[in-house]
Protein backbone atom coordinates (compact mmCIF):
# COMPACT_ATOMS: atom_id res chain seq x y z
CA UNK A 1 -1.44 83.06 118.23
CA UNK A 2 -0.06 84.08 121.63
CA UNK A 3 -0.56 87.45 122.30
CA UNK A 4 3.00 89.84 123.05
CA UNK A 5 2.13 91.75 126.46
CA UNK A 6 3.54 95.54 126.15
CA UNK A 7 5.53 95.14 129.60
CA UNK A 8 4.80 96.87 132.76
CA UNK A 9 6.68 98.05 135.58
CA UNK A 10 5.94 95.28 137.63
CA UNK A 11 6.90 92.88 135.29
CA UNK A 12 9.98 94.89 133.59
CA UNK A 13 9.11 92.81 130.19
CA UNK A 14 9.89 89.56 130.99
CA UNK A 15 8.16 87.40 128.66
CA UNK A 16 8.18 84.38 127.14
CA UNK A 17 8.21 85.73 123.47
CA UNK A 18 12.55 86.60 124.24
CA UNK A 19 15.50 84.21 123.01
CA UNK A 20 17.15 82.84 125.23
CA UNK A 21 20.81 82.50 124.45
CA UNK A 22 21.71 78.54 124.14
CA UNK A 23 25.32 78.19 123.34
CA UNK A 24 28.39 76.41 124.84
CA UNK A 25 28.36 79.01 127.06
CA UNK A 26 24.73 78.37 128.47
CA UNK A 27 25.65 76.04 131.32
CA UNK A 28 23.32 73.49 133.19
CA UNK A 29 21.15 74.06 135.93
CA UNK A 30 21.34 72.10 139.02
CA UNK A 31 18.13 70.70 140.05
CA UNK A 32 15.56 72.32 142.41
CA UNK A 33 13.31 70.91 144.76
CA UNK A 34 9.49 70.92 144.73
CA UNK A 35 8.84 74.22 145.76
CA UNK A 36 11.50 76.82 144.65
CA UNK A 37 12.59 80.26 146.02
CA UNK A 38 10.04 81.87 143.56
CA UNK A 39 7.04 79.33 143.90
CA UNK A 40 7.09 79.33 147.42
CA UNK A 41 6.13 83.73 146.96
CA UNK A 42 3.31 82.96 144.18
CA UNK A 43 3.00 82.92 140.52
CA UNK A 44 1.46 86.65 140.61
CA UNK A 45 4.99 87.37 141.84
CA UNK A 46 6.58 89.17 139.00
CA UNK A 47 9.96 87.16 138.54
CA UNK A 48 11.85 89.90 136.93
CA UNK A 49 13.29 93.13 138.24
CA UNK A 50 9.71 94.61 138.63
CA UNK A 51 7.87 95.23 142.11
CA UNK A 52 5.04 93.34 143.54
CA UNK A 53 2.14 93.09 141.17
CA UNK A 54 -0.87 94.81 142.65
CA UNK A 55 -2.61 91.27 142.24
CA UNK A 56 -0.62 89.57 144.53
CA UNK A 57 -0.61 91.38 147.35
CA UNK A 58 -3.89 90.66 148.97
CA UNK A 59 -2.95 86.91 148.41
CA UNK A 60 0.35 86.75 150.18
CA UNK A 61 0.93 84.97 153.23
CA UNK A 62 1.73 86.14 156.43
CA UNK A 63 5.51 85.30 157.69
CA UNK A 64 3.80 85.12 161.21
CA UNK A 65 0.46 84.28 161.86
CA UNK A 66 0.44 87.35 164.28
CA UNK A 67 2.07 91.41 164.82
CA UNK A 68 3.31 93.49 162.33
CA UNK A 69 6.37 95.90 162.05
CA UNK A 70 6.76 99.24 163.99
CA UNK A 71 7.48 101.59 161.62
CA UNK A 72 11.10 101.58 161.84
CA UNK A 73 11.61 97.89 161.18
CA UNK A 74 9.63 98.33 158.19
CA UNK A 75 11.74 101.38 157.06
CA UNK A 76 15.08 99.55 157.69
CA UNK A 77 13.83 97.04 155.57
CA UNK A 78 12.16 99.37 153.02
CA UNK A 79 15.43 100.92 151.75
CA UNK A 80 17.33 97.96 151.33
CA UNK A 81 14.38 96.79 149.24
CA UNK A 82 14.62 99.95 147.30
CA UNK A 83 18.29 99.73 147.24
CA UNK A 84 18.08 95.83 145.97
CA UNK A 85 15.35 97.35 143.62
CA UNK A 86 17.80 99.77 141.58
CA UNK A 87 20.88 96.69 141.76
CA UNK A 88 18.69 94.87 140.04
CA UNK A 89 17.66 96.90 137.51
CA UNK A 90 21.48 97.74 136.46
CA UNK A 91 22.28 93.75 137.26
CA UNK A 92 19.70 93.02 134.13
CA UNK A 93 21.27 95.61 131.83
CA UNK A 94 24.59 93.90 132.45
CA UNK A 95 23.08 90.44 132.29
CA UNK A 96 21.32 90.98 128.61
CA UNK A 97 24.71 92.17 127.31
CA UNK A 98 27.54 90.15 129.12
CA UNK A 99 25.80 88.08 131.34
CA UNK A 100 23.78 84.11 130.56
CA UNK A 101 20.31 84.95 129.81
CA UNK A 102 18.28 82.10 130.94
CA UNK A 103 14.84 81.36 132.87
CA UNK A 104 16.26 82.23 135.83
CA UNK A 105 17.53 85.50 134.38
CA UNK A 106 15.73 85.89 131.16
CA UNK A 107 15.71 89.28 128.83
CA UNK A 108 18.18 90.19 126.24
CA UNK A 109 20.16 87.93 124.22
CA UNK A 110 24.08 88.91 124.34
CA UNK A 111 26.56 91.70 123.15
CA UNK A 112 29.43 88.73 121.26
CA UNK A 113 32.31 91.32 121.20
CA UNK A 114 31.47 93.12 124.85
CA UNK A 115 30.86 89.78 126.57
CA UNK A 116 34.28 88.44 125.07
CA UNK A 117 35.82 92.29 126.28
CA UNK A 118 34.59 90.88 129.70
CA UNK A 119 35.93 87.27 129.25
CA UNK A 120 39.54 89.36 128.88
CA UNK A 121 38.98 89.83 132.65
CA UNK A 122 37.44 86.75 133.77
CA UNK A 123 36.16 83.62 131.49
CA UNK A 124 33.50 82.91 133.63
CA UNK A 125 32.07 86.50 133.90
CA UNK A 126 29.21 85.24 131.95
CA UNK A 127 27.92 83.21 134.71
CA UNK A 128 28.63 85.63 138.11
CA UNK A 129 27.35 88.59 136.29
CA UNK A 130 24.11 86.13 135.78
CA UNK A 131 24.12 84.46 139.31
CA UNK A 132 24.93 88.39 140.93
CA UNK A 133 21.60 89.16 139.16
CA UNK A 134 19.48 86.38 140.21
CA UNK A 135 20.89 87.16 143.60
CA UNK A 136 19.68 90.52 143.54
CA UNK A 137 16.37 89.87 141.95
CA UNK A 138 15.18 87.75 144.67
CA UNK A 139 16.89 90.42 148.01
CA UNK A 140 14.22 92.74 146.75
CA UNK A 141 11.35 90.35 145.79
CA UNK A 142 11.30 89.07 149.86
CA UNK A 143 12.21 92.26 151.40
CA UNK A 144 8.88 93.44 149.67
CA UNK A 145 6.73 90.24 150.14
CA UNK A 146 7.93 90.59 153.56
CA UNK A 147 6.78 94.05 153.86
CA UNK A 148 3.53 93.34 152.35
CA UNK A 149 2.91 89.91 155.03
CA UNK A 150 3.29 92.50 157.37
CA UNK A 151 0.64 94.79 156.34
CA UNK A 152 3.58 97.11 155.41
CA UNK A 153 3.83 99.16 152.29
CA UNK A 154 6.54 97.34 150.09
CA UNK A 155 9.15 100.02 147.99
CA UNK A 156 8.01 100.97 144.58
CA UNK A 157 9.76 102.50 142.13
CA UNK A 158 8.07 101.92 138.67
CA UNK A 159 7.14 105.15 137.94
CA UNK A 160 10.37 105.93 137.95
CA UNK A 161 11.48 103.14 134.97
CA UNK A 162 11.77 105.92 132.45
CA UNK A 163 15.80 106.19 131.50
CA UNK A 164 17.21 105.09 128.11
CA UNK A 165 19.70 102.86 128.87
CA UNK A 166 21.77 101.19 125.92
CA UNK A 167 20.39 100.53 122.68
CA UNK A 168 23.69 98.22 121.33
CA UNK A 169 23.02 94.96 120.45
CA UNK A 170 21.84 92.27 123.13
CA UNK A 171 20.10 94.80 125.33
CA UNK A 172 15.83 93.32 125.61
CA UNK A 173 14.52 95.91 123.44
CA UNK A 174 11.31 95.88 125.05
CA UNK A 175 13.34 97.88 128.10
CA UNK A 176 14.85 100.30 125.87
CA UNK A 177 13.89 104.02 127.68
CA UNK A 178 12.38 101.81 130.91
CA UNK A 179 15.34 101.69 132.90
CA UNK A 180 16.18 102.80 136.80
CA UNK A 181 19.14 103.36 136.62
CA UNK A 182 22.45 105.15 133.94
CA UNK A 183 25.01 102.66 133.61
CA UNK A 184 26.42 105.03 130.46
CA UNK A 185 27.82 108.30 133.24
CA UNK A 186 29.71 106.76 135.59
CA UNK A 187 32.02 108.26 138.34
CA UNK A 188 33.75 105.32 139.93
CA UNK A 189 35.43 105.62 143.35
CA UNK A 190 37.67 103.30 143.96
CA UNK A 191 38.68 103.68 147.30
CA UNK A 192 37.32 100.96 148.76
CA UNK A 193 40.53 98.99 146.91
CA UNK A 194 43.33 100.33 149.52
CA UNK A 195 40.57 100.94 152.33
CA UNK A 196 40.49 97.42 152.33
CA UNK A 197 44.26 96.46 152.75
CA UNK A 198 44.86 99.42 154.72
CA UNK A 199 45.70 98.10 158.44
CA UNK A 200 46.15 101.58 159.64
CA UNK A 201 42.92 103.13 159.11
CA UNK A 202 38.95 102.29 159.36
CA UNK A 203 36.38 105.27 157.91
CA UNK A 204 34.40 104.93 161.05
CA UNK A 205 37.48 106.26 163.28
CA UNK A 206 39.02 108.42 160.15
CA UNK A 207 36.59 110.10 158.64
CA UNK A 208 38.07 112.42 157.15
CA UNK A 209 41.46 110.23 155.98
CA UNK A 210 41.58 109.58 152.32
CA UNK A 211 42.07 105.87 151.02
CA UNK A 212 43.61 106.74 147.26
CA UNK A 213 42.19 105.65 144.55
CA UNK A 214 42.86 101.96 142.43
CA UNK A 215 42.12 103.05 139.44
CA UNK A 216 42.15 107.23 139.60
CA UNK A 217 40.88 108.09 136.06
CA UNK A 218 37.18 106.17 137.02
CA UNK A 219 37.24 108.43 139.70
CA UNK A 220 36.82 111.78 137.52
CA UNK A 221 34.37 112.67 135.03
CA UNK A 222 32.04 110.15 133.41
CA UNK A 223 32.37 106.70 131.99
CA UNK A 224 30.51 104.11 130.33
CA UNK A 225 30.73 100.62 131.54
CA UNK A 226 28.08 98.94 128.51
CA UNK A 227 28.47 99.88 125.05
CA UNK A 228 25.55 102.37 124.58
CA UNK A 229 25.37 101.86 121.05
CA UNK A 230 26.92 99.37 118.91
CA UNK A 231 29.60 102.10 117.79
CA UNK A 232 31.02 101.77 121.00
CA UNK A 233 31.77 98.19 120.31
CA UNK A 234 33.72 98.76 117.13
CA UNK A 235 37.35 100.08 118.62
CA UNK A 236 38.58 96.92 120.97
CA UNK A 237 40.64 99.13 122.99
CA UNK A 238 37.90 101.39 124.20
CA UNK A 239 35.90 98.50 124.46
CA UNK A 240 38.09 96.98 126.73
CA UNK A 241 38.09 99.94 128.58
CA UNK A 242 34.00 99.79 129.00
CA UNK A 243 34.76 96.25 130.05
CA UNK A 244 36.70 97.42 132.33
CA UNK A 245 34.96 100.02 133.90
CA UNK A 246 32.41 97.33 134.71
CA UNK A 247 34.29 95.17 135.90
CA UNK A 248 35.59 98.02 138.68
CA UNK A 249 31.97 99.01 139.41
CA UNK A 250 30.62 95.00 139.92
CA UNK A 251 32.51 95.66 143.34
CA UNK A 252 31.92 98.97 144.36
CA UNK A 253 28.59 98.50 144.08
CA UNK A 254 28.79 95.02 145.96
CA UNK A 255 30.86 97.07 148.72
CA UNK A 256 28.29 99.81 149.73
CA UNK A 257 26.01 96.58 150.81
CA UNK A 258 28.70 94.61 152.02
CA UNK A 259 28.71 97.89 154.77
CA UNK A 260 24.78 98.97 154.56
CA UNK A 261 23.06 95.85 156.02
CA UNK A 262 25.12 95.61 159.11
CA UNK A 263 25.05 98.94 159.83
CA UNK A 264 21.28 98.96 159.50
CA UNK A 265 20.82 95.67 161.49
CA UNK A 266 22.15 97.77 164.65
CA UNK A 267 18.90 99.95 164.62
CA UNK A 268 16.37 96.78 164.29
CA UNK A 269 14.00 96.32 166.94
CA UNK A 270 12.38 92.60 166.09
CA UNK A 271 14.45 89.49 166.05
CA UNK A 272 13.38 88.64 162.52
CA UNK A 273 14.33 91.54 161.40
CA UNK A 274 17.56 91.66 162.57
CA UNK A 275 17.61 88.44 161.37
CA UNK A 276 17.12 88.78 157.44
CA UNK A 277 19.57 91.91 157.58
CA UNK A 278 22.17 90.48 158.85
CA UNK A 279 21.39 87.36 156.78
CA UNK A 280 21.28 88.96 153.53
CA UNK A 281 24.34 91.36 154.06
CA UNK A 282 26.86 88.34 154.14
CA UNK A 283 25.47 87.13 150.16
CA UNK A 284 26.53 91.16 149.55
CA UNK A 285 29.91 90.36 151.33
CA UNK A 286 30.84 87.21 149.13
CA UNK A 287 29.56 89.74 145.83
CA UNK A 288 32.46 91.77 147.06
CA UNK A 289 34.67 89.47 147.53
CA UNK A 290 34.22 87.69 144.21
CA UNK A 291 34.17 90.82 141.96
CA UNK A 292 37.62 92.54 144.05
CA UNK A 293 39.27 89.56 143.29
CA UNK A 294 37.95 89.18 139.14
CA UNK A 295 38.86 93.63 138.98
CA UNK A 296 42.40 93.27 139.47
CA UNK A 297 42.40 91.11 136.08
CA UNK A 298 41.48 94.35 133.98
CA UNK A 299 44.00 94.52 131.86
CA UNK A 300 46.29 97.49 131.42
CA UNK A 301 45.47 100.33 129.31
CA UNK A 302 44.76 103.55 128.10
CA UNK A 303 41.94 104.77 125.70
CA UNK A 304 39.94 108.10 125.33
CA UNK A 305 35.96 107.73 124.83
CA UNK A 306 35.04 108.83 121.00
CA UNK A 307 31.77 110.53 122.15
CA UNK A 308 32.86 112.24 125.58
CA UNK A 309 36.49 112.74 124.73
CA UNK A 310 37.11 111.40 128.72
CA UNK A 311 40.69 109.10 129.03
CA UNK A 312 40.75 106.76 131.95
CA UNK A 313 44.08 104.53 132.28
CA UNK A 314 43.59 101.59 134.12
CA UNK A 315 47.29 100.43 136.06
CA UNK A 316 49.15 97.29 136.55
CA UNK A 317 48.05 96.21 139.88
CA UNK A 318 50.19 93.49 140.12
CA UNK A 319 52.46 95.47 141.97
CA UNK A 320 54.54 94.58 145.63
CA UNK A 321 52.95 97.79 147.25
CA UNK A 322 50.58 96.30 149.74
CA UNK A 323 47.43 99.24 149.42
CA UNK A 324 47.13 98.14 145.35
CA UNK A 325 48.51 94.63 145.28
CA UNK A 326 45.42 92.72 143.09
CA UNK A 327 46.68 89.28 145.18
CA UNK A 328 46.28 90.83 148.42
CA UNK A 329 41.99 90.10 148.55
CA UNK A 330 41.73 88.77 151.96
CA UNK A 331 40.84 92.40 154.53
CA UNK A 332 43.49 93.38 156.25
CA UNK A 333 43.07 94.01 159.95
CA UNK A 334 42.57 97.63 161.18
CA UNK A 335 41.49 99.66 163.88
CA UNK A 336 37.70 98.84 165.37
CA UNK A 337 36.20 100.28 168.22
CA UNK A 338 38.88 101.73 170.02
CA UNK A 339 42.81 102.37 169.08
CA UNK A 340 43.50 101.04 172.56
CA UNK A 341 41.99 97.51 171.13
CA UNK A 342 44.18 95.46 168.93
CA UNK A 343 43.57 95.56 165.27
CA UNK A 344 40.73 93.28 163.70
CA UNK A 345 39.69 91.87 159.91
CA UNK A 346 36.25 93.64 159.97
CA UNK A 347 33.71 94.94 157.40
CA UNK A 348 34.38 98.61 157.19
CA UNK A 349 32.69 101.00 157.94
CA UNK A 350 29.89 99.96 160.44
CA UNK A 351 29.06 103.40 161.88
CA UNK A 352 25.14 103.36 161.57
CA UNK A 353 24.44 107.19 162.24
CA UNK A 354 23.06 108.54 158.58
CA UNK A 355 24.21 105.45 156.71
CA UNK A 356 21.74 105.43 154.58
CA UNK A 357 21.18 108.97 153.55
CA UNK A 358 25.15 108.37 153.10
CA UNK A 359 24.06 104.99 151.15
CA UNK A 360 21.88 107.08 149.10
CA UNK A 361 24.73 110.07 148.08
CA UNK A 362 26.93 107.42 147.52
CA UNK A 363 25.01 105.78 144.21
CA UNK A 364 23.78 109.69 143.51
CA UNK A 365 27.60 110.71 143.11
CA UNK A 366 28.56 107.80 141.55
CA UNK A 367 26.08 108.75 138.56
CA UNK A 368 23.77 105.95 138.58
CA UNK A 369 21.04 108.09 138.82
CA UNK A 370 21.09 110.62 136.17
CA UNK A 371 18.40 111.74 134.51
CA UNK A 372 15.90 110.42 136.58
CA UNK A 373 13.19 112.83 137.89
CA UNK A 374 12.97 115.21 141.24
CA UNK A 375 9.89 112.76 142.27
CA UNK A 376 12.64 110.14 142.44
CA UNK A 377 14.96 111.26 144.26
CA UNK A 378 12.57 113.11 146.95
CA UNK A 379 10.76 108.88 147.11
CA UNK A 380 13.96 107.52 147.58
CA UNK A 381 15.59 110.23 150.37
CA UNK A 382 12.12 109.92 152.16
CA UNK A 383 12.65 105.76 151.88
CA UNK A 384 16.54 106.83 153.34
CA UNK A 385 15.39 109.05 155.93
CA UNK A 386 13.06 107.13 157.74
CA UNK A 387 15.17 103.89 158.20
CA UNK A 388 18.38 106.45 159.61
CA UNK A 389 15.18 107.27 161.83
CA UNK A 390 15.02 103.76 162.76
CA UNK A 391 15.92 103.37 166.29
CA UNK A 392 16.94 100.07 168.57
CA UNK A 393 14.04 99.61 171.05
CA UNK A 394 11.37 102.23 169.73
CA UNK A 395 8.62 102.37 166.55
């Protein structure tokens, strides 16, 4: 009889005891090679959302056979592990209700009526929401084993797994109350919709100009974007309206990394460090990308939440003005550097002064974080402090 491991942290409960979904909608794998992304870090690597089991750190390979990290490469590295850390954890919640739970992203088996809310949007949601996670999963499982080559101490946040999270059908029940982050109190800024097509204006020389909101209504109060219970499932107009709350925050998420890894890559001191910064940040960029483009498919609509009593509208974006245009995807050029210097498609903003403590109040305001402990949040603002510490040239 095999025996069913409670989980732990470091393994956020991903067992072999969970269905996995196996419908039309499961689709094949391509083929790996010999040694995969995960084999090549060790089977004691947890393959989940979890940290680095204590077990497998004295066993890890070096990335060089010689010198470690000053202490500001590691920190620059550090927070994006964190960072990748808490995506993850909210990736998994999406991926066990909406996503294709598989043994590359295992856990939960499927919310029918919220992943066919999602489908609304985009029919193959399913499979980015699943791929998004896996992408995720592995940013903070090298960042760490990185870390820990280096004699470095890797992030850790499992004593922090203690929110509820949703209890609705599909959710891995084994996770229920272990959770990072609140996907269930969301404020959603939106911003980043007209920043993006505006060719007049870059955060990083207008800080203090306004980019208006796509959708204005995420942008107050809180909002759900899973069904927390399975009453939340049972009105398909509010439920669309959870769908499509998600379906705005896949991208604002994707956008605060899509910024954060070049503007930390400034401040690195080693070449390899610089190097996996500014070679993760572009995977962040094509996130963005992909989930802009699938958010101006939310359909129209208006509906109040039953529990809350919050309305959100969400408009018709396929509109000819060129700041909310859904077609218009590609970034417009803008100002960079210097007005005198003609305008330039760039990732926006850049600016590296505080941009992680800025990072950091970013995801607090957002909600993503509440109810989770004072210890948390003075771990993580140490993790953001050091790394806007880091500094070009110096330990």
């Amino acid at each position: 009889m095999k025996v069913i491991r409670h989980p732990t942290a470091n393994d956020f409960g991903k067992n072999e005891n969970r269905p996995f979904r196996n419908d039309a909608k499961k689709r094949p794998k391509p083929l790996k090679g010999a040694i995969s992304r995960r084999s090549f870090l060790g089977t004691s690597l947890a393959l989940g959302a979890g940290t680095i089991g204590a077990g497998f750190l004295p066993s890890i390979q070096t990335a060089r056979a010689s010198g470690g990290l000053t202490p500001g490469d590691a920190a620059l590295l550090r927070f994006p592990a964190a960072l990748e850390l808490l995506e993850a954890d909210f990736w998994i919640q999406y991926n066990e209700l909406g996503g294709i739970q598989d043994d590359e992203v295992p856990g939960g088996s499927g919310n029918p009526d919220y992943t066919e809310a999602l489908e609304v949007i985009e029919d193959e949601m399913g499979d980015y929401i699943h791929d998004n996670t896996d992408d995720e999963i592995t940013h903070h499982q090298f960042l760490n084993a990185y870390l820990v080559s280096k004699g470095a101490d890797p992030a850790n946040l499992d004593p922090f797994r203690t929110l509820m999270g949703s209890t609705a059908t599909g959710v891995n029940p084994d996770l229920i109350g272990h959770r990072l982050t609140n996907l269930t109190q969301l404020t959603v800024d939106t911003s980043w919709w007209t920043r993006y097509r505006d060719d007049s204006h870059n955060p990083d020389l207008d800080p203090n100009f306004t980019f208006p909101q796509a959708v204005p209504t995420l942008g107050v109060n809180q909002h759900t974007a899973i069904p927390r219970t399975d009453a939340d499932t049972t009105d398909p107009n509010f439920l669309q309206a959870i769908a499509n709350t998600a379906a705005f925050h896949f991208p604002t998420i994707e956008q605060g990394g899509n910024s954060l890894y070049p503007s930390l890559a400034q401040r690195a001191t080693h070449t390899e460090v610089l190097r996996i910064l500014i070679s993760i940040g572009p995977t962040e960029t094509m996130h963005f990308q992909t989930w802009s483009d699938v958010a101006g498919n939310a359909p129209p609509l208006t509906a109040i939440d039953p529990v809350t009593g919050v309305s959100v509208t969400f408009p018709d974006l396929e509109v000819e003005d060129e700041l909310f245009d859904k077609a218009l995807i590609m970034p417009e050029p803008c100002p960079f550097l210097d007005r005198s210097l003609p305008i330039v498609s760039i990732i926006r903003p850049t600016k590296t002064e505080g941009v992680a403590m800025g990072a950091l109040t970013f995801l607090t305001n957002m909600g993503l974080f509440i109810g989770q402990s004072p210890a948390f949040f003075a771990y993580i603002t140490q993790l953001a402090q050091a790394a806007d510490h880091a500094r070009h040239g110096r330990g």
